[in-house]
Protein backbone atom coordinates (compact mmCIF):
# COMPACT_ATOMS: atom_id res chain seq x y z
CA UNK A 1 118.58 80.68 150.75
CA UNK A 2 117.52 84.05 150.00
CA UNK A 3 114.00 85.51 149.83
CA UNK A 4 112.44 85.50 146.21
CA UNK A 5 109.29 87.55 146.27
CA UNK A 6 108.00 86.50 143.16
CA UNK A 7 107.76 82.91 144.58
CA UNK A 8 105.99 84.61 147.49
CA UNK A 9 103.73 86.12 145.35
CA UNK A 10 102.96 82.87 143.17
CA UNK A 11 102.17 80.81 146.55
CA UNK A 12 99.76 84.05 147.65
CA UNK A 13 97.96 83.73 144.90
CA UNK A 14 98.09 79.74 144.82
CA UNK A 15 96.54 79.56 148.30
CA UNK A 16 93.82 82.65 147.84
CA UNK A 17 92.78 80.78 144.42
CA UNK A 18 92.65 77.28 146.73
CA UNK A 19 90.23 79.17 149.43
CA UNK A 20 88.18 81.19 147.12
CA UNK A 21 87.74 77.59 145.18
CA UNK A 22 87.03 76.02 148.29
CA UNK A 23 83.88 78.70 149.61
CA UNK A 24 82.79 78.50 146.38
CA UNK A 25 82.22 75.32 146.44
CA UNK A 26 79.94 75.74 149.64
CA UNK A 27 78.16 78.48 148.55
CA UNK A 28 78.16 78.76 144.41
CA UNK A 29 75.51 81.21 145.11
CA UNK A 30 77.32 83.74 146.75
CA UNK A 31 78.17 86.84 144.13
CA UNK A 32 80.77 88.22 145.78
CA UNK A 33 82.51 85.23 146.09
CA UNK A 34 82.56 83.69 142.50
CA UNK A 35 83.70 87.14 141.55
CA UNK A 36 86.94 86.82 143.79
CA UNK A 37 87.35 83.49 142.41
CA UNK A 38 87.72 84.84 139.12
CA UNK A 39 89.59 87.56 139.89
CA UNK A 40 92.33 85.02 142.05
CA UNK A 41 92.55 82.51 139.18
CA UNK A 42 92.80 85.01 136.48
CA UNK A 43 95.88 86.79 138.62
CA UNK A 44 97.28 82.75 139.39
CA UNK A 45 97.44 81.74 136.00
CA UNK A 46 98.58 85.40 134.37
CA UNK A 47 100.86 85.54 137.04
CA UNK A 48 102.60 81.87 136.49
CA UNK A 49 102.57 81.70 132.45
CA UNK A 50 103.64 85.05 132.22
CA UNK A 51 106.91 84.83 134.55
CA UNK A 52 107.55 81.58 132.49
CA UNK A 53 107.34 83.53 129.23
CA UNK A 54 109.69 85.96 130.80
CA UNK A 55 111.99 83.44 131.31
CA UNK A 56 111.82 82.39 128.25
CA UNK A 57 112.79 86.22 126.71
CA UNK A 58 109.31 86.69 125.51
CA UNK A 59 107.01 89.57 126.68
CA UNK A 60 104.76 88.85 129.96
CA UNK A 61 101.79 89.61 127.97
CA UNK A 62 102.35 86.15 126.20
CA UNK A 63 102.11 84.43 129.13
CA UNK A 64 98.85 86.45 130.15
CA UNK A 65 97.40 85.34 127.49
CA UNK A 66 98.14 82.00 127.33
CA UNK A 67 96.75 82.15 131.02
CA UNK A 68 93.82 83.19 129.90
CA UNK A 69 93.08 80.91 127.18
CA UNK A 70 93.65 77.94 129.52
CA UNK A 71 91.02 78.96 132.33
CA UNK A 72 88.73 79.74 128.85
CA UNK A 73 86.68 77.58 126.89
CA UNK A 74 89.83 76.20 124.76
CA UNK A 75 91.48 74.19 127.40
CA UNK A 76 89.47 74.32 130.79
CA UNK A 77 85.97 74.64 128.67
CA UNK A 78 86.49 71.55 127.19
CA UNK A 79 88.11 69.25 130.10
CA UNK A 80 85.24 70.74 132.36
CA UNK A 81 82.41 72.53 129.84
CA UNK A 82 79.85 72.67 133.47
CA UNK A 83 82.23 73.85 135.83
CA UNK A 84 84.14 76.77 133.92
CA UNK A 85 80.52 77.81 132.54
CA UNK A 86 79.75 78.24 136.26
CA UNK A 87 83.10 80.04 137.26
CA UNK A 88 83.43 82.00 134.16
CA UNK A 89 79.62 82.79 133.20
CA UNK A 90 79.15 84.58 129.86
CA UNK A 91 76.53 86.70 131.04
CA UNK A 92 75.02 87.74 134.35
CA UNK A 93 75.89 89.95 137.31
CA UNK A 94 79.47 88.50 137.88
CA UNK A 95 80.26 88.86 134.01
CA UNK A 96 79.70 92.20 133.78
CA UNK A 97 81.60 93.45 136.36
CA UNK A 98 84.46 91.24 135.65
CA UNK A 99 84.14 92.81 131.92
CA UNK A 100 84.16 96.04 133.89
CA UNK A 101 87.48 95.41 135.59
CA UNK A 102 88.88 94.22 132.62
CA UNK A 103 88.23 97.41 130.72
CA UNK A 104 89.69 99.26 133.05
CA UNK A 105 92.45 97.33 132.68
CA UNK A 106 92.42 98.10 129.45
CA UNK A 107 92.13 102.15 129.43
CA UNK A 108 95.08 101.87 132.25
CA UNK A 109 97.53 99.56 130.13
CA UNK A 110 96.66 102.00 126.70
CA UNK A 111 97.62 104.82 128.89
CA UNK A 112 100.50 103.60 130.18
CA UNK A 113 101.56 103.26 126.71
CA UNK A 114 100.84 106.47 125.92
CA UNK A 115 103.44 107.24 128.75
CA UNK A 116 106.19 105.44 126.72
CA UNK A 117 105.58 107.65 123.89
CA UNK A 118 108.84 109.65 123.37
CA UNK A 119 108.77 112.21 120.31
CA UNK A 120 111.79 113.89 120.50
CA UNK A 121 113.24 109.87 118.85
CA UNK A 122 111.31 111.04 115.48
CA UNK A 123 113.34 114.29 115.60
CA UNK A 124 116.74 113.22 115.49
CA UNK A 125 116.51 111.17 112.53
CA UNK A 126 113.40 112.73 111.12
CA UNK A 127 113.81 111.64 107.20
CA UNK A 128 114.56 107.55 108.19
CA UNK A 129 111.86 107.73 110.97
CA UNK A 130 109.15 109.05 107.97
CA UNK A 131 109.91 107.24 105.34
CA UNK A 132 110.22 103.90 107.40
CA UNK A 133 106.48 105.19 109.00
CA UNK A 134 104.82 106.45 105.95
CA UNK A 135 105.63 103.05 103.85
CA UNK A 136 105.07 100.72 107.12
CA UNK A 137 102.12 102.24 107.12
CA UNK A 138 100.88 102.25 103.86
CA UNK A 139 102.12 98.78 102.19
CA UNK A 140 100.25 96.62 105.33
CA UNK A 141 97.50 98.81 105.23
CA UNK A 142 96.75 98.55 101.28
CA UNK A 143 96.91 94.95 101.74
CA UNK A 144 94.89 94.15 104.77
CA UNK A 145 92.04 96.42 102.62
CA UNK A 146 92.58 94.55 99.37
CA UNK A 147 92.25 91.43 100.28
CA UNK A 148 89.25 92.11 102.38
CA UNK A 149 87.66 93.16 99.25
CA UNK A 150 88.85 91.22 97.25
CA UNK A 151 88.01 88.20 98.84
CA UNK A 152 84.91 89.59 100.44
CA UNK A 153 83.48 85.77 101.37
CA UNK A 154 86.62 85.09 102.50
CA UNK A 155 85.75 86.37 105.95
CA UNK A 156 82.15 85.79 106.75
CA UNK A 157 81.47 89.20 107.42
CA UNK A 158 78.39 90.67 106.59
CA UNK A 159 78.71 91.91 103.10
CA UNK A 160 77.18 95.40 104.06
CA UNK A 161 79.62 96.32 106.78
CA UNK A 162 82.28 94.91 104.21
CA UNK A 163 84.29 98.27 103.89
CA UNK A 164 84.39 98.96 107.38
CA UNK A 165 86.00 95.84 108.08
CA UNK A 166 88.25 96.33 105.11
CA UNK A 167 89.00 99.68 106.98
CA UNK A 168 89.91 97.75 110.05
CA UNK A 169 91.66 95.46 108.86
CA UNK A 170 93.86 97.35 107.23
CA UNK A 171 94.49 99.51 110.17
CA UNK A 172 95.00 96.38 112.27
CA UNK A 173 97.82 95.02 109.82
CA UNK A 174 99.56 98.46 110.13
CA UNK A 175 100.27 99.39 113.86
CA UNK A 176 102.79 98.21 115.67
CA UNK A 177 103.92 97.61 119.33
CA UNK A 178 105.24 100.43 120.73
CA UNK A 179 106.03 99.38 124.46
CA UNK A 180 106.84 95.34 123.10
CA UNK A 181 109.22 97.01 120.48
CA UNK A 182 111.27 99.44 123.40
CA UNK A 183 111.43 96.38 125.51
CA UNK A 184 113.55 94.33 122.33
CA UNK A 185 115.69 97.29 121.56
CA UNK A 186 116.72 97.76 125.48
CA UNK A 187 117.53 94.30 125.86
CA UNK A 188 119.32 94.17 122.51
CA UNK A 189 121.22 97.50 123.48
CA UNK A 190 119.99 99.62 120.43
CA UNK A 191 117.59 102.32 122.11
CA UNK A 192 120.26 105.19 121.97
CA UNK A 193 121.81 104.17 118.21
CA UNK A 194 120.71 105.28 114.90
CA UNK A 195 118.91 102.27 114.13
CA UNK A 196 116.85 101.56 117.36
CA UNK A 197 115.86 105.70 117.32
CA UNK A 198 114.19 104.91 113.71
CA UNK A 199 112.53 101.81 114.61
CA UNK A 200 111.34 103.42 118.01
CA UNK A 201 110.42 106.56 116.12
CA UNK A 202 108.40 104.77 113.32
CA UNK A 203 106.62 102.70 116.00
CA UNK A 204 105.56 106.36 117.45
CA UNK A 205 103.81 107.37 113.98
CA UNK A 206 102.36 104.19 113.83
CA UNK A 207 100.38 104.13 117.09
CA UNK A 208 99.15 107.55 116.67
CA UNK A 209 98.09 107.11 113.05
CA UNK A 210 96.67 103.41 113.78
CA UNK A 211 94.80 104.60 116.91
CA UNK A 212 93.45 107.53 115.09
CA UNK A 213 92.49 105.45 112.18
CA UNK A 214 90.71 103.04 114.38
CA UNK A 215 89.17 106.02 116.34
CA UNK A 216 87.49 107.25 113.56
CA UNK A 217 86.32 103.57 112.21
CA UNK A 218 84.49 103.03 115.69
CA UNK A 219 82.75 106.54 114.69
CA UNK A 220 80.84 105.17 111.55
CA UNK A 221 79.56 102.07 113.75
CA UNK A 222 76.12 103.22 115.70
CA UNK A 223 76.46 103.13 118.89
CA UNK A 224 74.47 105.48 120.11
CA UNK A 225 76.28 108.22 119.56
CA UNK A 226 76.35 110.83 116.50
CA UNK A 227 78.87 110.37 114.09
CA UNK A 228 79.44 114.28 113.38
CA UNK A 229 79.35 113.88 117.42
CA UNK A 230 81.92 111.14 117.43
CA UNK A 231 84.27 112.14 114.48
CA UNK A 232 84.13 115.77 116.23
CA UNK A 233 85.54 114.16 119.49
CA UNK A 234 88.13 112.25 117.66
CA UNK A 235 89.72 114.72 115.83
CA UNK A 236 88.90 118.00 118.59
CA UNK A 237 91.26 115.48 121.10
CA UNK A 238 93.47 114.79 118.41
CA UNK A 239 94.22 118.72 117.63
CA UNK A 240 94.49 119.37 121.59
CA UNK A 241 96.70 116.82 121.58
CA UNK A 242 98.83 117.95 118.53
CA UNK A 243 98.94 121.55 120.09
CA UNK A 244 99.45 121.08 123.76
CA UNK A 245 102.83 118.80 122.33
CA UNK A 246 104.03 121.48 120.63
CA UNK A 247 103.99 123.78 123.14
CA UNK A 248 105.36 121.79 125.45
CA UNK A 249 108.29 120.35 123.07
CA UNK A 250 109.28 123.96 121.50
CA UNK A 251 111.85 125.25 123.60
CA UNK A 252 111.20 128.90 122.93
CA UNK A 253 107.41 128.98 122.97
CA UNK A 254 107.71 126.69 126.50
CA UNK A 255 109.94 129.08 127.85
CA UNK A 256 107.71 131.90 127.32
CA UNK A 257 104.32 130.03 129.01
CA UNK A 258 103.43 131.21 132.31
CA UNK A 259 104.83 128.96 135.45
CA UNK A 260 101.26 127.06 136.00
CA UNK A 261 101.40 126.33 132.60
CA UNK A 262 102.31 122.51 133.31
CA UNK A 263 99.65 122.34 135.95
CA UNK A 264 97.38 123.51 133.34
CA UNK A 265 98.48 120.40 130.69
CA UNK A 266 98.17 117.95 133.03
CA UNK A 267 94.90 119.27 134.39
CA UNK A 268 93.52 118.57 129.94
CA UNK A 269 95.55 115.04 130.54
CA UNK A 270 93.82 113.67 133.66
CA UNK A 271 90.08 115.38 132.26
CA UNK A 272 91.09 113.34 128.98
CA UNK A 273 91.90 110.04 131.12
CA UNK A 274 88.94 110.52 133.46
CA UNK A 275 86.57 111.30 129.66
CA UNK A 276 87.77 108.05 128.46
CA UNK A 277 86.47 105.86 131.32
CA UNK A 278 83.40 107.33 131.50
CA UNK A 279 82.83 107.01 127.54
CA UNK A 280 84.25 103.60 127.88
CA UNK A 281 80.91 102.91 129.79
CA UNK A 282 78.78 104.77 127.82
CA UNK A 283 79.92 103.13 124.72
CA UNK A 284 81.69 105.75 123.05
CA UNK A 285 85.65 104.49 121.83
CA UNK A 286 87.30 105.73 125.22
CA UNK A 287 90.80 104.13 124.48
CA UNK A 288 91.76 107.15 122.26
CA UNK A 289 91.53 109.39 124.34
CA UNK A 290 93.50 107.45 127.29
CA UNK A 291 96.05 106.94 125.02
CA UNK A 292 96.68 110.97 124.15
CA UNK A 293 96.22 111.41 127.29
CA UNK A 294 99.59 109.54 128.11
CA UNK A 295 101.30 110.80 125.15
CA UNK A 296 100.98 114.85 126.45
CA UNK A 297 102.29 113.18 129.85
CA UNK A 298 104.69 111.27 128.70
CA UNK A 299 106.34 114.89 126.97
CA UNK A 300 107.19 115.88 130.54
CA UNK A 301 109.87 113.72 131.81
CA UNK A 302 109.15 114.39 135.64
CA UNK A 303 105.66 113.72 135.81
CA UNK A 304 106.30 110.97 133.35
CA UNK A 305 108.41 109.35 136.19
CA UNK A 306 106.31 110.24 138.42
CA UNK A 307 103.24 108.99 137.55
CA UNK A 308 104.89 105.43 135.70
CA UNK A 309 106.06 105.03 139.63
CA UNK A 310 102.85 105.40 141.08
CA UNK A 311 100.94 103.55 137.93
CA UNK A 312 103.18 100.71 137.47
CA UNK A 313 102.20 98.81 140.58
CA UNK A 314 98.50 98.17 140.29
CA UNK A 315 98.37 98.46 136.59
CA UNK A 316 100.73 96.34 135.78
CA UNK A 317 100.21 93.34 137.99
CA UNK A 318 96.78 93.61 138.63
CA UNK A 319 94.33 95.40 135.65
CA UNK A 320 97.01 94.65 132.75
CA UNK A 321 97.18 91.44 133.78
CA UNK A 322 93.25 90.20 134.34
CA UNK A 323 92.67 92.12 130.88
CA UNK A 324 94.98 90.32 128.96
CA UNK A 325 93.98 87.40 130.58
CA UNK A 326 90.40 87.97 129.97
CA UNK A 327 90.82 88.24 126.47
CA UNK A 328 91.43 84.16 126.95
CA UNK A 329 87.60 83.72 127.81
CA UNK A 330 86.63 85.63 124.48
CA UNK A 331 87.16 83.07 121.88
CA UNK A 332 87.41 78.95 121.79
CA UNK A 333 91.37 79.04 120.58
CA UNK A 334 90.93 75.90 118.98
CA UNK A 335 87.20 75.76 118.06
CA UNK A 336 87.12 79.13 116.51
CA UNK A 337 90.40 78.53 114.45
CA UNK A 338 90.84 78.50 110.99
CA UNK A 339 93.61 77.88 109.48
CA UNK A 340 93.38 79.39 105.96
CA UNK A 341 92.39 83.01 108.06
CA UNK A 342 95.20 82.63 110.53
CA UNK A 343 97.88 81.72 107.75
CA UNK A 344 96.43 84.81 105.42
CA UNK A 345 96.16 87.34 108.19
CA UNK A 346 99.74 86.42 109.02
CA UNK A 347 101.65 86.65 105.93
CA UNK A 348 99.95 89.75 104.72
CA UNK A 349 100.94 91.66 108.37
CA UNK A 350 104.18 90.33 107.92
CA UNK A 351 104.88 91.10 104.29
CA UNK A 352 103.01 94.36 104.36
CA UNK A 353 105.38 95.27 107.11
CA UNK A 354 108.33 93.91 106.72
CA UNK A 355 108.88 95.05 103.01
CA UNK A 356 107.27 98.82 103.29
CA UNK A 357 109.16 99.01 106.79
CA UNK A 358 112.57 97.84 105.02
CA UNK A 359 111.95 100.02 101.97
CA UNK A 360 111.45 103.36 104.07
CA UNK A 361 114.56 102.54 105.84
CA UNK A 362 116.31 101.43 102.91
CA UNK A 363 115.13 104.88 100.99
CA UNK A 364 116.18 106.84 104.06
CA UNK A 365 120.09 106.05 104.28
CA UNK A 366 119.66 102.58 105.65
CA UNK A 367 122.17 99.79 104.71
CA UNK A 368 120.81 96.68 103.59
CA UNK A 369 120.61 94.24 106.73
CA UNK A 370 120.10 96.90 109.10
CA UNK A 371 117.35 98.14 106.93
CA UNK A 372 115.60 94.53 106.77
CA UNK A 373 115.96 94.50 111.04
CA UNK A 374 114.41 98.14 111.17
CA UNK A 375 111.48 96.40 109.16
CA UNK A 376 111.66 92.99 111.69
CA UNK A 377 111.55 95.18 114.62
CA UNK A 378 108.53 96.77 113.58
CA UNK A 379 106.65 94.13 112.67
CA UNK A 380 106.48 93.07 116.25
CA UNK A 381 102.41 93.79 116.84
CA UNK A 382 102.40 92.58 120.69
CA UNK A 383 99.77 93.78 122.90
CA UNK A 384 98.87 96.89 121.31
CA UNK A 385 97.13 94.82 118.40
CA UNK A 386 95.48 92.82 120.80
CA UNK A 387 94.09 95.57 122.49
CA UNK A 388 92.97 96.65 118.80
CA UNK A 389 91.80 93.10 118.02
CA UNK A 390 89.54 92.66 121.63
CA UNK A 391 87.99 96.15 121.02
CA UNK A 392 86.92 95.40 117.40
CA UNK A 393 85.12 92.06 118.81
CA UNK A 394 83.42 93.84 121.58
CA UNK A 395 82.21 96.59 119.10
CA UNK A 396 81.28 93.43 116.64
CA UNK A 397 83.17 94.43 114.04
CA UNK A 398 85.06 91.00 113.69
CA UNK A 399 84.36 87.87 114.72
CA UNK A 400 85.96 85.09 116.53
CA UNK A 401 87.79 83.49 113.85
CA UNK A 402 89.20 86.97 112.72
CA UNK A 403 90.15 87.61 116.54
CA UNK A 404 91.62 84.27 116.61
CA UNK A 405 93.57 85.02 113.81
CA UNK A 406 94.84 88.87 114.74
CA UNK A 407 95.49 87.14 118.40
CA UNK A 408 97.97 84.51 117.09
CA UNK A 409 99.35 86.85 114.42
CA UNK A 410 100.35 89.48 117.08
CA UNK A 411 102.02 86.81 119.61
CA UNK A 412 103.98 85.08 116.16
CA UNK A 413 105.01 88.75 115.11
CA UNK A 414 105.78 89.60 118.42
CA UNK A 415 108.05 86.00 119.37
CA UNK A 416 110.22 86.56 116.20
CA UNK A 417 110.79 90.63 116.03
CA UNK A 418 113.62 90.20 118.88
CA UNK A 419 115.64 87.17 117.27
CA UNK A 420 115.80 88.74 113.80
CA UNK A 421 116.60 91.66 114.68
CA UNK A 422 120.32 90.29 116.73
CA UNK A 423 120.62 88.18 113.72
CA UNK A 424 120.66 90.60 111.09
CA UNK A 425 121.87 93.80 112.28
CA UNK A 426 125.92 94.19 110.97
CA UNK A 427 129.10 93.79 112.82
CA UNK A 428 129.53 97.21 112.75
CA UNK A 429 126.28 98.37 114.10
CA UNK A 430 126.80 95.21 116.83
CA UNK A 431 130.33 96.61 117.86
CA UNK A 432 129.04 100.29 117.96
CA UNK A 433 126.33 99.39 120.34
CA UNK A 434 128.84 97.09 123.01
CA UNK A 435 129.15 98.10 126.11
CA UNK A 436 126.05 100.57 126.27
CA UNK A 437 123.93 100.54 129.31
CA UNK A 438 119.68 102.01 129.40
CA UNK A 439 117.45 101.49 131.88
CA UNK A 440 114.78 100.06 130.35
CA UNK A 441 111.53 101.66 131.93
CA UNK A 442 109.13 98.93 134.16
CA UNK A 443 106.56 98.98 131.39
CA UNK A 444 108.85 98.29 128.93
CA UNK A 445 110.08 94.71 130.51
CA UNK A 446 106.77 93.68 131.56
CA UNK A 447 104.86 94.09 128.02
């Protein structure tokens, strides 16, 4: 029988969890100790539920998740309230340096996304890939704002923060999943055809704009930092970034840089990365800037490589991972659900989507069916609104029952983008795409 590492790696993990368990159980008191504890059964459980939702063709992040929410207060909370408070305190010492890990977690997986950032999709079918932005954009986003304020008791928010949170919400309802969405269009064979270039080019706009948005939301809140401060940083890194791209990407202006040039980029790059965990800690919005930071590397297909090679390992079995599965521990799943919130949340991000992604397609050339799957495929919210969602909580800009909500909404969006999209693009488009093969990068798969 041959040897299957990631059964090798499950039993690891199995038997470090079992000893951790077992010396914390002689000496509860010991710091150190509890915080391995977490760390090992975060790692078990993300590890486990997330190869099963692999199995199952669903992203790993699901499974993360899901992880996470059992070891929280939904499932392990409430068949052992003492114990988990004990392993998984929700403040103290141990707490906030497993909230430290997991942020780092978090600035690594955003950057790594950044990395899968490819611009040069947008250019080759440039009035599709707008149109199918600009509307995907706008239609979700109109509606996540109106019905905040339209329904401003709706929510439970505090009535004087209500536009910010209409703000966010419509910039949560309006991104999409950039690495989830390359990971359905490599397995479905469509990364290198018309159809998966617009989806993956209109998921490209949609980051950057949602990110930016959200950026500059996180600005008004006071945090201790100016907001001419704050809005300067946003949009100074958002200029670099804009410029540096350029550059890079225009054949005749890269040609005529001088040879350290590309030293010099990824010299702004790393400062930007290194920026972004420090203003993580200071509470600034550091995710921004990791994210940019990927997106000049990722213009630069040999450090790309590079760097995804070096990255993938520890990012995206170890800090991805206890993140996402962290975000499990934020919320009571099944206390802090409501149904009428969940339900809403859901069908506007899915009609706001689905119908101003389809429509841009549609306006751009698109036939009918494959115009509908563009607007499927995009819908897909995955991780990336997640890692919107979790931010917004920590900032308190939503609460548990909206997090609850955006949480569910992103795994439901996510789950069904895939299967629509193989059932309704054409015959045609299936036969034209037979018999391709693409690599689909490591991050892709595993998100």
């Amino acid at each position: 029988m041959g040897y299957d590492p990631r059964k090798n790696r499950y039993s690891l993990l199995i038997a470090s969890s079992l000893a951790l368990a077992l010396l914390w159980l002689l000496c509860p008191a010991n710091a150190p100790v509890s915080f391995l504890l977490q760390i090992a059964l975060l790692l078990t459980f993300a590890a486990m539920l997330g190869g099963l939702a692999k199995k199952l063709h669903q992203p790993a992040v699901l499974g993360e998740i899901l992880g996470g929410i059992t070891l929280g207060p939904t499932v392990f909370g409430t068949l052992a309230p003492g114990i988990q408070s004990e392993i998984f305190p929700g403040a103290g010492e141990n707490a906030e340096i497993l909230h430290a890990v997991a942020y780092l977690g978090l600035i690594a997986f955003v950057f790594v996304a950044g990395l899968e950032v490819d611009l040069s999709s947008m250019k080759q079918q440039r009035k599709s890939t707008l149109l199918t932005s600009i509307l995907g954009i706008l239609l979700p986003f109109f509606l996540g704002f109106g019905m905040v304020m339209l329904l401003p008791a709706f929510w439970g928010t505090a009535q004087g923060d209500i536009r910010i949170f209409a703000l966010f919400m419509g910039t949560a309802l309006s991104i999409s999943a950039l690495p989830v969405i390359a990971r359905i269009l490599m397995d479905l064979d469509l990364m290198k055809e018309k159809l998966g270039m617009i989806i993956i080019g209109a998921a490209t706009c949609d980051d950057i704009v949602g990110w930016s948005l959200f950026a500059l939301i996180l600005s008004s809140i006071d945090n201790g930092i100016g907001l001419a401060v704050n809005l300067g940083m946003t949009v100074g890194l958002f200029g670099l970034t804009a410029f540096i791209i350029y550059l890079t990407t225009n054949s005749d202006r890269s040609r005529q840089m001088p040879s350290f040039w590309g030293w010099i980029v990824d010299l702004i790059a790393v400062s930007m990365l290194v920026a972004s965990i420090a203003s993580e800690f200071m509470g600034a919005h550091g995710i921004f800037g990791a994210f940019l930071a990927g997106v000049i590397l990722s213009q630069r297909q040999a450090r790309r490589d590079l760097i995804l090679k070096a990255a993938y390992g520890p990012v995206m079995t170890i800090l991805a991972p206890v993140y996402f599965a962290s975000i499990g521990l934020k919320a009571d799943f099944a206390g802090d659900f409501v149904l009428s919130i969940v339900l809403l949340v859901f069908l506007a991000a899915c009609a706001g989507k689905i119908i101003g992604a389809s429509l841009g397609a549609w306006l751009g050339g698109i036939g009918g069916r494959d115009a509908l799957a563009v607007g499927f495929g995009l819908n897909a919210r995955g991780a990336m609104e997640i890692v919107l969602a979790s931010a917004a909580l920590d900032y308190g800009l939503i609460n548990k029952q909206i997090f609850v909500a955006l949480v569910i909404m992103a795994l439901a969006t996510t789950m069904i983008g895939g299967t629509m999209i193989q059932r309704l693009i054409t015959k045609k488009s299936a036969k034209r795409v037979k018999g391709l093969s693409w690599q689909a990068s490591p991050t892709s798969r595993s998100l």
